[in-house]
Protein backbone atom coordinates (compact mmCIF):
# COMPACT_ATOMS: atom_id res chain seq x y z
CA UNK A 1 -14.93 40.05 27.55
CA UNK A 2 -12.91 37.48 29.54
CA UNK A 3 -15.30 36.39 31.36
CA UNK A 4 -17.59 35.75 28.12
CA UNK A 5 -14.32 34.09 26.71
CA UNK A 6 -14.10 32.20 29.49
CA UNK A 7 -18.10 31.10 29.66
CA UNK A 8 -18.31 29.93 25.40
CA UNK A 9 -14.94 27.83 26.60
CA UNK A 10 -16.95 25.46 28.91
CA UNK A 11 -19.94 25.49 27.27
CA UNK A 12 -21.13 22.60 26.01
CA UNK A 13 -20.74 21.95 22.17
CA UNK A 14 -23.83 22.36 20.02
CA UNK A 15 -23.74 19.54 17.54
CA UNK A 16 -26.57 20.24 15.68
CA UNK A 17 -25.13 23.53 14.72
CA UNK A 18 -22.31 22.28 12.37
CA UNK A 19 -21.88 18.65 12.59
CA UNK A 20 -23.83 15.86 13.37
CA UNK A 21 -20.94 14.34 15.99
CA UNK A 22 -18.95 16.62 17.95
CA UNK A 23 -16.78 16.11 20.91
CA UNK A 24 -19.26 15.00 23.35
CA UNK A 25 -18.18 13.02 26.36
CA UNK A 26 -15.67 15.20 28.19
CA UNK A 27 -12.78 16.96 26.85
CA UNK A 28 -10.89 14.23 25.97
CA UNK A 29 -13.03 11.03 23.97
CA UNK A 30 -11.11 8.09 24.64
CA UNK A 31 -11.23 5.65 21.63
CA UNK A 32 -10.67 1.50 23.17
CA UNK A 33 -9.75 -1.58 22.04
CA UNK A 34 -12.50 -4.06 22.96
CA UNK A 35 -10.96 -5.90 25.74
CA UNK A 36 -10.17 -2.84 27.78
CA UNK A 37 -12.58 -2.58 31.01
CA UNK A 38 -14.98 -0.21 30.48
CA UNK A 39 -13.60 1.90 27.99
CA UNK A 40 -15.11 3.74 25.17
CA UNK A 41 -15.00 3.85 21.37
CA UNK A 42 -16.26 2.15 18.07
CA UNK A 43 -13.52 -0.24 16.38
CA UNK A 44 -13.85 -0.87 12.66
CA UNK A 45 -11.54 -3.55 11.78
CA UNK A 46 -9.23 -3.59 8.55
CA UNK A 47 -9.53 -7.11 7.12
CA UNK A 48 -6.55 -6.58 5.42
CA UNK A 49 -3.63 -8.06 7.47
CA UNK A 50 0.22 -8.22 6.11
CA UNK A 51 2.33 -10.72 7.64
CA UNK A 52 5.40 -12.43 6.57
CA UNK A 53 3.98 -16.21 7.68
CA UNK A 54 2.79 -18.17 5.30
CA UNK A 55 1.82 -21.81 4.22
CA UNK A 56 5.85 -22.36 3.61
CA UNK A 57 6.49 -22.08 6.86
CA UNK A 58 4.01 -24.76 7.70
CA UNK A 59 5.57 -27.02 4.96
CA UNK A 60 9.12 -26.57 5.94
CA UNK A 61 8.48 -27.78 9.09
CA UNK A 62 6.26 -30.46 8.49
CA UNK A 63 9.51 -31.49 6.22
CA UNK A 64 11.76 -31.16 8.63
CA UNK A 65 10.12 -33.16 10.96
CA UNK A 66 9.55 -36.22 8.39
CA UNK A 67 13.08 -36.03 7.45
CA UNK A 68 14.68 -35.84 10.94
CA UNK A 69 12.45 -39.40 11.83
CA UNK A 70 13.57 -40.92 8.99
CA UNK A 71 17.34 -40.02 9.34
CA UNK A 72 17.48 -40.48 13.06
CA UNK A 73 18.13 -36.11 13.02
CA UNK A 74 17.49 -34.63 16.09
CA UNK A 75 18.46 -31.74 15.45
CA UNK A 76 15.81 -31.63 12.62
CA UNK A 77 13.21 -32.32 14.46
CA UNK A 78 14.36 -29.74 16.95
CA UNK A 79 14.65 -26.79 14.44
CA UNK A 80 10.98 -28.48 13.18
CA UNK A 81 9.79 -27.85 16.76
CA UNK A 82 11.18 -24.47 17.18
CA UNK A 83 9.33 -22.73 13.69
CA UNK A 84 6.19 -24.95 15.01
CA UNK A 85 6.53 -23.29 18.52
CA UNK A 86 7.32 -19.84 17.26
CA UNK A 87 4.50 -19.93 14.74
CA UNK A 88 1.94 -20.56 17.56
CA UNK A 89 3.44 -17.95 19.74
CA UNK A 90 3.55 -15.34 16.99
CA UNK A 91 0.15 -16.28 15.79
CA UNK A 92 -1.19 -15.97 19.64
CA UNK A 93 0.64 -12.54 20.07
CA UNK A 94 -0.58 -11.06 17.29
CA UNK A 95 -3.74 -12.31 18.18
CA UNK A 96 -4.00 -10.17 21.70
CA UNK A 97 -1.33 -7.28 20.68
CA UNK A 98 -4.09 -4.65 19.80
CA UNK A 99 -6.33 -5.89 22.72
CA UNK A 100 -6.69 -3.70 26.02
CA UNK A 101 -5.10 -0.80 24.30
CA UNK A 102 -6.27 2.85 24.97
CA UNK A 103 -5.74 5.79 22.93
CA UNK A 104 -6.42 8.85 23.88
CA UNK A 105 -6.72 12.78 22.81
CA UNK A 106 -6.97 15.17 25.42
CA UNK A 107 -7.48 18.75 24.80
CA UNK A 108 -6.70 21.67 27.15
CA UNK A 109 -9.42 23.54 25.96
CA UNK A 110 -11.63 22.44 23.51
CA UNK A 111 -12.44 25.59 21.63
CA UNK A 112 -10.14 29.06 21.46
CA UNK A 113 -9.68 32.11 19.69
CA UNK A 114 -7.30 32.54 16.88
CA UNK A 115 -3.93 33.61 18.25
CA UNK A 116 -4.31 31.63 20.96
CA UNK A 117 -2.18 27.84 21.61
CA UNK A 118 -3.84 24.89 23.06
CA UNK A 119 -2.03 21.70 24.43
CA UNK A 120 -2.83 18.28 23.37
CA UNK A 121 -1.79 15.33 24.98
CA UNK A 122 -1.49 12.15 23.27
CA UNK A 123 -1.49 8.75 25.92
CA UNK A 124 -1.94 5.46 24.82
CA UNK A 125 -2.21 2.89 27.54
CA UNK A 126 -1.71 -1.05 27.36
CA UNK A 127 -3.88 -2.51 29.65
CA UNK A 128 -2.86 -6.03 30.08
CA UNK A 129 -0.40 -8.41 30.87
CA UNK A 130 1.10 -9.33 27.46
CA UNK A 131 3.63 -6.51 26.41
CA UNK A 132 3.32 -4.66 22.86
CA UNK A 133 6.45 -5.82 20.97
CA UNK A 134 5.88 -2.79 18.69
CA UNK A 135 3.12 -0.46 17.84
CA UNK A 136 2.69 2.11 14.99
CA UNK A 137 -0.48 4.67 15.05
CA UNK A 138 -1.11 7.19 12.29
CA UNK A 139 -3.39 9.66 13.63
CA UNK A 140 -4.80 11.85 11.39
CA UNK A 141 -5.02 16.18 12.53
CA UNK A 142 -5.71 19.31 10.17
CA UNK A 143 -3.19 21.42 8.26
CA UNK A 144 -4.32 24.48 9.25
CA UNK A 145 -3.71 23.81 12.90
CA UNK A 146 -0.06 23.85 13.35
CA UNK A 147 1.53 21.18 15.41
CA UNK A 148 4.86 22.07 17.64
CA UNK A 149 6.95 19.51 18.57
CA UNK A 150 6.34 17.27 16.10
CA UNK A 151 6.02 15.82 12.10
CA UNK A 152 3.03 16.30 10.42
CA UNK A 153 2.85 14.21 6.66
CA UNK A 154 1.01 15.50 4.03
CA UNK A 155 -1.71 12.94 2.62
CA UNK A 156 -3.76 12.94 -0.65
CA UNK A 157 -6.14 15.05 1.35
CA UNK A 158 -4.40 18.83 1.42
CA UNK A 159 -6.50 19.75 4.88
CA UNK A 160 -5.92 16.73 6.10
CA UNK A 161 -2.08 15.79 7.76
CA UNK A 162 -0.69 12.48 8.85
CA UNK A 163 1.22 12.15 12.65
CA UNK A 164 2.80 9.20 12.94
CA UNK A 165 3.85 7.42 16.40
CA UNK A 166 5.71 4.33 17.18
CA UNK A 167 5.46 2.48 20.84
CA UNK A 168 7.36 -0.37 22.35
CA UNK A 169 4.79 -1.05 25.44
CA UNK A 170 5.78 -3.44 28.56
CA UNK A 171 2.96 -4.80 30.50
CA UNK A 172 0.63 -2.24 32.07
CA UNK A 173 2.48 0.82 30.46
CA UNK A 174 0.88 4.09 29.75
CA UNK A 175 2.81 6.56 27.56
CA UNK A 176 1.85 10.44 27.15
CA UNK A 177 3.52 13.10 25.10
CA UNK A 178 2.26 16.38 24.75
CA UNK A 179 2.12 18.84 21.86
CA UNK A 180 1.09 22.63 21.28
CA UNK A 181 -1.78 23.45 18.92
CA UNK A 182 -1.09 27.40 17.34
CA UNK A 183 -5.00 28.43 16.70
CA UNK A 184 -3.78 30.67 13.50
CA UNK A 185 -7.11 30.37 11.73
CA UNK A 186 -10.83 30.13 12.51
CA UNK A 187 -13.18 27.04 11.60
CA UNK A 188 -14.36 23.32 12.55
CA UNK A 189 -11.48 20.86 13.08
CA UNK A 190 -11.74 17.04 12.99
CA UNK A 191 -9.08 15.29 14.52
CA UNK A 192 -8.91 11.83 13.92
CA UNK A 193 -9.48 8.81 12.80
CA UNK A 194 -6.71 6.95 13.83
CA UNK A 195 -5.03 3.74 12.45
CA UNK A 196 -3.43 1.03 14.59
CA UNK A 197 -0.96 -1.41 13.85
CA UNK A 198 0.82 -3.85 15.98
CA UNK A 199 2.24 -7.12 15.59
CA UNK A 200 4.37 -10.06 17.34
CA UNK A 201 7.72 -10.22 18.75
CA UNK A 202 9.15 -11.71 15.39
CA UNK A 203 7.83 -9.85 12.70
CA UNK A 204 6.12 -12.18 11.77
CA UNK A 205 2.23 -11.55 11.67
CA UNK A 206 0.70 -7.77 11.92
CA UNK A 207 -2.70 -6.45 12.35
CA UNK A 208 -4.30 -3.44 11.68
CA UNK A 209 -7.50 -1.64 13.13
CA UNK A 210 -8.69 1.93 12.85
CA UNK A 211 -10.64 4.14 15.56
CA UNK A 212 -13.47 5.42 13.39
CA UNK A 213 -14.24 8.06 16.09
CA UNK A 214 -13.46 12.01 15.40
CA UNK A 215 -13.46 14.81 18.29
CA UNK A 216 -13.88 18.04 16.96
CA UNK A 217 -11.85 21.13 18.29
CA UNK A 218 -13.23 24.84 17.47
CA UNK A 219 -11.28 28.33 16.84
CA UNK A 220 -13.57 31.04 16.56
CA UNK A 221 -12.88 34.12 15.22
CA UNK A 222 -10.65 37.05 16.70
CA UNK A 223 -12.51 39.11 19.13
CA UNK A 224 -11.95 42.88 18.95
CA UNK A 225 -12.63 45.82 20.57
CA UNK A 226 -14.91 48.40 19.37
CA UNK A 227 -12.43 51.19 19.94
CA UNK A 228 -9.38 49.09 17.51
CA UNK A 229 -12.33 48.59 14.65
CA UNK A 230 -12.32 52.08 14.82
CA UNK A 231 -16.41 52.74 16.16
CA UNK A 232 -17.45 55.04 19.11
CA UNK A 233 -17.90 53.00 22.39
CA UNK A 234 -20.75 55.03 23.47
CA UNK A 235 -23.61 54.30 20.75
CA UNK A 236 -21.74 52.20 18.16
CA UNK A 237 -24.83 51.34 16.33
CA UNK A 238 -26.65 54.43 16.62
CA UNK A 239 -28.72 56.27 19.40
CA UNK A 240 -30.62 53.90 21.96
CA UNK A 241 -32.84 56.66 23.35
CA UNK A 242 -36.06 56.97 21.63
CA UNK A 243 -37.81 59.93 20.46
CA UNK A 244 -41.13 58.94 22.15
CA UNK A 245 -41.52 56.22 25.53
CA UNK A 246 -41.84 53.14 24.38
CA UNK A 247 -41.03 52.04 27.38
CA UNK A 248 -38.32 52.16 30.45
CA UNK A 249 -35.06 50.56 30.28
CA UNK A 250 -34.41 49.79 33.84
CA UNK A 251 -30.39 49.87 33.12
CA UNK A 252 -30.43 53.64 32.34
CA UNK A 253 -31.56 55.49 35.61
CA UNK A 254 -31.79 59.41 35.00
CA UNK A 255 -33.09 60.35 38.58
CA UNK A 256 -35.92 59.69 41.30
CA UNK A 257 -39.06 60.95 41.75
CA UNK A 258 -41.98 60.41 44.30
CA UNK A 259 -43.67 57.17 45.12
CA UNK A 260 -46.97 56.72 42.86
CA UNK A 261 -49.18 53.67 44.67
CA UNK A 262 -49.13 52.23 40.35
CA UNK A 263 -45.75 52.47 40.57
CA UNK A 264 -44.03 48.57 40.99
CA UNK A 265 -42.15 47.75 43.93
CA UNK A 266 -38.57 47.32 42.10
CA UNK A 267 -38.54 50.69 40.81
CA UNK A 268 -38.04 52.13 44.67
CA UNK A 269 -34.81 53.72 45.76
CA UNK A 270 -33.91 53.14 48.90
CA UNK A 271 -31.07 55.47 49.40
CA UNK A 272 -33.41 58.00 48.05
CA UNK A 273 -36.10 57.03 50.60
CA UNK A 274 -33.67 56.57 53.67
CA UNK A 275 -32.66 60.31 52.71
CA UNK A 276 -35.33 61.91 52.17
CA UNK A 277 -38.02 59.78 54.96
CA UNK A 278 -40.08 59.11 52.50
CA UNK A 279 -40.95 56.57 49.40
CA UNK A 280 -38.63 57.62 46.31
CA UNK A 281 -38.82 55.68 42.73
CA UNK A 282 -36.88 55.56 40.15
CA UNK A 283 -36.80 57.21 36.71
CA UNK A 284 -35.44 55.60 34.01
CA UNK A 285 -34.58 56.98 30.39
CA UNK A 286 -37.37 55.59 27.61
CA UNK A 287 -35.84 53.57 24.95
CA UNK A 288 -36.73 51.14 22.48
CA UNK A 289 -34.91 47.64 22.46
CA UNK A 290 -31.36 47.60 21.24
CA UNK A 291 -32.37 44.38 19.33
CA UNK A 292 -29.64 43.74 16.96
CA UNK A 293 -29.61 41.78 13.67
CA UNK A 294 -26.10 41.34 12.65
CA UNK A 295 -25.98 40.41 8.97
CA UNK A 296 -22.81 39.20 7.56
CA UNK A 297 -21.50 39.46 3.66
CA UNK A 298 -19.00 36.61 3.18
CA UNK A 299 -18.77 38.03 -0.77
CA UNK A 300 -15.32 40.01 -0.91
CA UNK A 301 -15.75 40.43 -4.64
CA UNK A 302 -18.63 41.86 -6.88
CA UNK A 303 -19.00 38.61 -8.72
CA UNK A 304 -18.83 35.14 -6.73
CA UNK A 305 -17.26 33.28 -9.92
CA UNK A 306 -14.27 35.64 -9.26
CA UNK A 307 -13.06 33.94 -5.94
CA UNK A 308 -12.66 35.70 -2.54
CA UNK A 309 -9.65 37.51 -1.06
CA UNK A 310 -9.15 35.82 2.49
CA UNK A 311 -8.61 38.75 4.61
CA UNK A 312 -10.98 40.28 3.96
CA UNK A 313 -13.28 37.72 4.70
CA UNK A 314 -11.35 37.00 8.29
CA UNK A 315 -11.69 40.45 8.88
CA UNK A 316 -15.14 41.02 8.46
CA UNK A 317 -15.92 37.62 10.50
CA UNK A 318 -14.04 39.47 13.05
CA UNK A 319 -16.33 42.60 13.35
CA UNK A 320 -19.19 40.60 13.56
CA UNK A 321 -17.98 38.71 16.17
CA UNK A 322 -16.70 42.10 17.66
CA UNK A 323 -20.29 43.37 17.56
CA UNK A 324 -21.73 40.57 19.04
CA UNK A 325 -20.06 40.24 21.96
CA UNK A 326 -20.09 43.95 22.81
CA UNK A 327 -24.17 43.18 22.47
CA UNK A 328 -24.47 40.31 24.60
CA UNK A 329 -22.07 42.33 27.07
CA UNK A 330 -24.19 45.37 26.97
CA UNK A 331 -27.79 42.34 27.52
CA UNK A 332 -28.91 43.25 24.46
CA UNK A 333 -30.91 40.50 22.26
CA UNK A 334 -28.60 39.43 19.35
CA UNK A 335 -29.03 37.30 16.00
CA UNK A 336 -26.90 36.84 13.33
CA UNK A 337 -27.83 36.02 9.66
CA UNK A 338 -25.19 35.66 6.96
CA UNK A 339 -25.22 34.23 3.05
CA UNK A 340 -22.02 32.29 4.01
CA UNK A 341 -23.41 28.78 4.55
CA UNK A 342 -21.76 25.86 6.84
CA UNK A 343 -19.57 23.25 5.84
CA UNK A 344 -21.14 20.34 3.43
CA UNK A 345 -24.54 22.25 3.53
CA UNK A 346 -25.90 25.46 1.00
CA UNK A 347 -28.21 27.52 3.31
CA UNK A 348 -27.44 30.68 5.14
CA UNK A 349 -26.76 30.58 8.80
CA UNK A 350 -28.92 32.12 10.71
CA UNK A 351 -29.24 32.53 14.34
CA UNK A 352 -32.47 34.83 15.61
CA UNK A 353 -32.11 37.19 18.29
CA UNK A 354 -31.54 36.14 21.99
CA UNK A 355 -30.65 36.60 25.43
CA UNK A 356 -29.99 33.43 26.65
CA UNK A 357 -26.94 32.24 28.04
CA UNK A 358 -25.79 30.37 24.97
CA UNK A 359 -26.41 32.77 22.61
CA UNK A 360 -22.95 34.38 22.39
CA UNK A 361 -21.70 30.97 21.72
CA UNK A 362 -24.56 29.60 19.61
CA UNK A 363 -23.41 33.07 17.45
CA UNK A 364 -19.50 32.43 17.48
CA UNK A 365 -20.23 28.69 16.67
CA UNK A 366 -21.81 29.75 13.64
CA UNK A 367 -18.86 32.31 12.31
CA UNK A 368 -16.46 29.86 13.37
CA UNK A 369 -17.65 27.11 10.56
CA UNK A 370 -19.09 29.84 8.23
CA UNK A 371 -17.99 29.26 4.56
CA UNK A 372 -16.50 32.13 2.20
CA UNK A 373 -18.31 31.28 -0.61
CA UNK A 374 -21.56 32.64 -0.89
CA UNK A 375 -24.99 31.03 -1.70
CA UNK A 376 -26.65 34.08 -2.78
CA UNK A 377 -26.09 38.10 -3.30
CA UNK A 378 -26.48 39.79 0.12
CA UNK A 379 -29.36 42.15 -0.81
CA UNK A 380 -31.45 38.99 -2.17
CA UNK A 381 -30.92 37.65 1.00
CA UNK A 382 -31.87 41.03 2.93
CA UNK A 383 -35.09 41.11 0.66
CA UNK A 384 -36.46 37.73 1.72
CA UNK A 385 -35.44 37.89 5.23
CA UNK A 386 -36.07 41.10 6.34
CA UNK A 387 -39.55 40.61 6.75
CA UNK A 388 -39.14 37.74 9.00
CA UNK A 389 -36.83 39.81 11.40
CA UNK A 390 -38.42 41.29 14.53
CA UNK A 391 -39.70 44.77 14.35
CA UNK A 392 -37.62 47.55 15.67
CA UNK A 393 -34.28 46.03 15.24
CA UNK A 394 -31.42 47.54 14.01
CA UNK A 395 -29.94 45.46 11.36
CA UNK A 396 -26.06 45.91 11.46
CA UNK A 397 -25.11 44.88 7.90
CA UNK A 398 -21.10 43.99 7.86
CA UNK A 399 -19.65 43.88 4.51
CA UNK A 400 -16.01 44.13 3.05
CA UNK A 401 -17.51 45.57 -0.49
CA UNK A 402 -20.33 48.14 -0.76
CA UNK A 403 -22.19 47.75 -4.58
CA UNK A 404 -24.90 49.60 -5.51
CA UNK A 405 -27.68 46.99 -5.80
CA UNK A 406 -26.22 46.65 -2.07
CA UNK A 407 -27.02 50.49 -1.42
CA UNK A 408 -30.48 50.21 -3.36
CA UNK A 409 -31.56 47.65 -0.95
CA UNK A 410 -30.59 49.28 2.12
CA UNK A 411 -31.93 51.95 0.78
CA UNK A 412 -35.86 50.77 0.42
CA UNK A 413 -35.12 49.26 4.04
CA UNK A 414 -34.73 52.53 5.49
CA UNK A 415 -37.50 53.79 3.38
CA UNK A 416 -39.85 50.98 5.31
CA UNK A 417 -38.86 52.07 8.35
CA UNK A 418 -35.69 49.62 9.34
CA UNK A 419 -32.99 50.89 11.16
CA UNK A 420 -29.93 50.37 9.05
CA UNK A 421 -26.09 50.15 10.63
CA UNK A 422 -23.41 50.07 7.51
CA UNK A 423 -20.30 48.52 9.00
CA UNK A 424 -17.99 48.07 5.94
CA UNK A 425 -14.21 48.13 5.20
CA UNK A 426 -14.98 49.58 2.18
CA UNK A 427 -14.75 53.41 0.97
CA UNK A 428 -17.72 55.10 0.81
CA UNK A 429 -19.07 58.00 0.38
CA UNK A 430 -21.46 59.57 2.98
CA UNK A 431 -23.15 61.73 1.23
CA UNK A 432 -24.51 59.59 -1.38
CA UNK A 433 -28.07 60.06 -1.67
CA UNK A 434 -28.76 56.18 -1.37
CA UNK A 435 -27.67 56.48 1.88
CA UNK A 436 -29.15 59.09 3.34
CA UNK A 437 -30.80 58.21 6.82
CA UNK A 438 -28.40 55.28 6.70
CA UNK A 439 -25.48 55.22 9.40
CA UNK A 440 -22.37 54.20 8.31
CA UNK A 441 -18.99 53.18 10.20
CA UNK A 442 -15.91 52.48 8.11
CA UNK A 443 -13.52 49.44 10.33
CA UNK A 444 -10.45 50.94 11.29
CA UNK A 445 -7.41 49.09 11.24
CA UNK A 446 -6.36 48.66 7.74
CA UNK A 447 -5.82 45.17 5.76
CA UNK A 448 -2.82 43.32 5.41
CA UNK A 449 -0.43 44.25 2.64
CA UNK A 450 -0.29 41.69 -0.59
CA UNK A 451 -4.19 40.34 -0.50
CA UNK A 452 -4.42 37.15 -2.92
CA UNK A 453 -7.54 36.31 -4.65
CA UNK A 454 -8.34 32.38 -3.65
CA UNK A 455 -10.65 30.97 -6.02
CA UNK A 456 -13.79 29.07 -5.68
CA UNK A 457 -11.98 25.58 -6.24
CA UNK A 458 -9.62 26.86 -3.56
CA UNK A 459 -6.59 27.70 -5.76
CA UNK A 460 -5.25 31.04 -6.06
C-alpha cells in the first residue's frame, strides 16, 4: 500500500477529471511579474490605484515656485524643487515596484491522504536593481486546510481564507517562509489567487495587481485496511474460484503436471523439469475475473431534502477507497461508479474498470472531489447502469443506509445473474429474504460519537 501511496503521489494530475486547470507545470507554479526573465504566470491588472498624490501637490509647487521668483525666496523655490523632485521619484518607483517580482507556492507533495501534513513554502523574489520600499500580498488558501504557523482571515467566502504577508525587499532579495498544511479532510483545494500591492518610498503612490493563476492541491480519502473495516482478507468480496473453467488464472498455481506439445511455453516449470529430467507445466486454479464494480451511495439519509450526516459519508468514501486499492493491489480490473457528482457539475462519477497504471489514482481522484449530495436514488442509478457494466463483475455496492427499494433492486440484480457484494455500515439483517444469494459485510469500526445532520445549503 506504500508503494501505491507513493506511485498516485507523483503521478501526474488529471485535469479533466475535476477541473479544467490543475497544477500543471511542476510542483510548484510560479506566478511573475512581467519584467522578470523568463518567468511564468498571467497578470490581470487592478485599474484601481490609491495614492495620496494628487493635482494639489502639483499646484503647491507650481505656487511656490512663482512666489519664491517674485520675492527673491530661495528657499521657496527650493522646497518647490524638492515636492517636484520627490513627485517624479515616487511616480517612477511606483512605476517599477511590482516589476521583476516572483511569487511563488511550492508544495512538498502535491496530493496526500487525510491525516497526513504537507509543507508549503512561500518565496517571493525581487529580481532587479530597484529595492521594494514595502510590499503587501494577500494570498488567498482554503479553510478546511489548516495552516500552522500562521493567520488565516476569514473573507465573505466561508471556504475561502485570507493570508496576509508584508515584505521590505533590497535589491536582488529572495525571501522564503515555510508553513505546515494538516490534510484533516478530503477534496479539491484551490490555492490562490493572489493580490499584490506595493508602492514608493514615501507613501505616496501604490499599485495593485493580482496573480489570476490557481494551483490545486488534492487530499484523498483515508486508506484502510481490510482487516480494521472489519472484512476477511482472504476473499473479501466473495469466492474467486469458479464452479466451472472459465479459464486459468496464472497467479494461482495448484501444482504441475506433464508437458502437452498445446501447452504454451510460459506455463513450464523449470524447477519441476530440472527435478524430474523432464518437461513439467504448470496447473493453475480456474477462475473467472475478479472484475470489480465499486458503487458508492453518497445518500446518508432516506430522503436527500433531509441533509447528510458527514461521517458517515467520510466513512463510506473510505471503504471504497479501501476496496479499491486492495483490488488494484491484488491486479484486479477496478471501476468505480457513484451518484455523488463532482464539484460545479450534476452527473455521477464514473470510472469503468481498469488495469492500467493510473487507474488507482484516476479512482481516488474521483472520491477525493466527490460531492455528498446526491443527484439521484442509488437503485435508479443501479437500474440504468447496470446494464452497461461488463459481464461477470461483482458489483461491490458501499452504502451507509440500507432501504428497501435499495434491497428490491439488489435483489432483481441477483435474480439476473449479477454478483452482488453489500458493504454497508448499516444493520441488517441476513436473513431477509431480499437478500438471499446476496453477500453482505457490515464495516467494522464504529462511527464517531455526536453525528450532526449538515443540510443541503450546508448549515446544520
Amino acid at each position: 500500500m506504500a508503494d501505491e501511496k507513493e506511485r498516485m503521489q507523483s503521478a501526474p494530475v488529471q485535469a479533466p477529471l475535476v477541473v479544467p486547470t490543475m497544477m500543471g507545470g511542476g510542483v510548484a507554479a510560479s506566478q511573475a511579474i512581467p519584467g522578470a526573465r523568463g518567468l511564468r504566470g498571467r497578470l490581470v491588472i487592478d485599474a484601481s490605484k490609491e495614492t495620496q498624490f494628487s493635482d494639489a501637490w502639483i499646484a503647491i509647487a507650481i505656487i511656490l515656485f512663482v512666489a519664491g521668483l517674485i520675492f527673491r525666496q530661495g528657499s521657496l523655490i527650493l522646497i518647490a524643487g524638492l515636492l517636484a523632485l520627490v513627485s517624479v521619484v515616487a511616480w517612477a518607483w511606483d512605476r517599477l515596484a511590482l516589476g521583476a517580482l516572483e511569487y511563488r507556492r511550492d508544495f512538498s507533495e502535491r496530493r496526500a491522504f487525510v491525516g497526513e501534513t504537507v509543507e508549503l513554502d512561500l518565496t517571493v523574489s525581487n529580481r532587479k536593481l530597484l529595492p521594494v520600499s514595502w510590499l503587501r500580498i494577500d494570498d488567498r488558501v482554503p479553510m478546511a486546510l489548516p495552516l500552522e504557523g500562521i493567520e488565516v482571515l476569514p473573507t465573505n467566502v466561508p471556504t475561502v481564507g485570507l493570508v496576509r504577508m508584508v515584505y521590505a525587499l533590497r535589491w536582488y532579495e529572495r525571501v522564503h517562509r515555510r508553513y505546515r498544511i494538516q490534510c484533516d479532510q478530503r477534496g479539491f483545494f484551490p490555492f490562490g489567487p493572489a493580490d499584490l500591492e506595493a508602492g514608493d518610498l514615501f507613501g505616496l503612490f501604490s499599485r495593485k495587481r493580482r496573480l489570476d493563476k490557481r494551483q490545486w492541491f488534492i487530499v484523498y480519502p483515508r486508506v484502510e485496511s481490510l482487516t480494521d473495516l472489519g472484512l476477511p482478507p482472504k476473499e473479501p468480496f466473495g469466492p474467486v474460484k469458479a464452479q466451472r473453467q472459465l479459464f486459468d488464472d496464472p497467479i494461482r498455481t495448484v501444482g504441475v503436471r506433464d508437458h502437452h506439445p498445446e501447452d504454451d511455453f510460459r506455463r513450464i516449470h523449470w524447477k519441476a523439469t530440472a527435478r524430474r529430467q523432464a518437461l513439467q507445466s504448470r496447473v493453475y486454479e480456474p477462475s473467472t475475473a475478479q472484475n470489480l464494480v465499486i458503487i458508492l451511495n453518497v445518500a446518508t439519509m432516506a430522503k436527500h431534502w433531509q441533509g447528510y450526516i458527514p461521517e458517515r459519508m467520510e466513512r463510506v468514501v473510505s471503504v471504497a477507497a479501501s476496496a479499491a486499492t486492495h483490488a488494484v493491489e491484488q491486479r484486479w480490473p477496478v471501476g468505480i461508479l457513484t451518484n455523488g457528482a463532482l464539484p460545479e457539475s450534476d452527473q455521477a462519477v464514473k470510472v469503468l474498470p481498469g488495469r492500467s497504471p493510473g487507474q488507482l489514482t484516476h479512482i481516488m481522484e474521483a472520491l477525493a472531489a466527490v460531492s455528498p449530495v446526491a443527484t439521484r436514488q442509488i437503485e435508479d442509478l443501479l437500474r440504468e447502469e447496470s446494464p452497461k457494466l461488463p459481464w461477470g463483475s461483482t458489483l461491490v455496492v458501499v452504502t451507509a443506509i440500507v432501504t428497501d427499494p435499495l434491497k428490491a433492486t439488489l435483489a432483481d440484480l441477483r435474480a439476473r445473474g449479477r454478483r452482488i457484494v453489500l458493504a454497508t455500515l448499516d444493520e441488517v439483517d441476513e436473513a431477509d429474504p431480499l437478500l438471499a444469494g446476496i453477500l453482505v459485510r457490515n464495516i467494522a469500526g464504529g462511527l464517531p460519537a455526536g453525528e450532526t445532520v449538515t443540510l443541503p445549503g450546508g448549515g446544520p
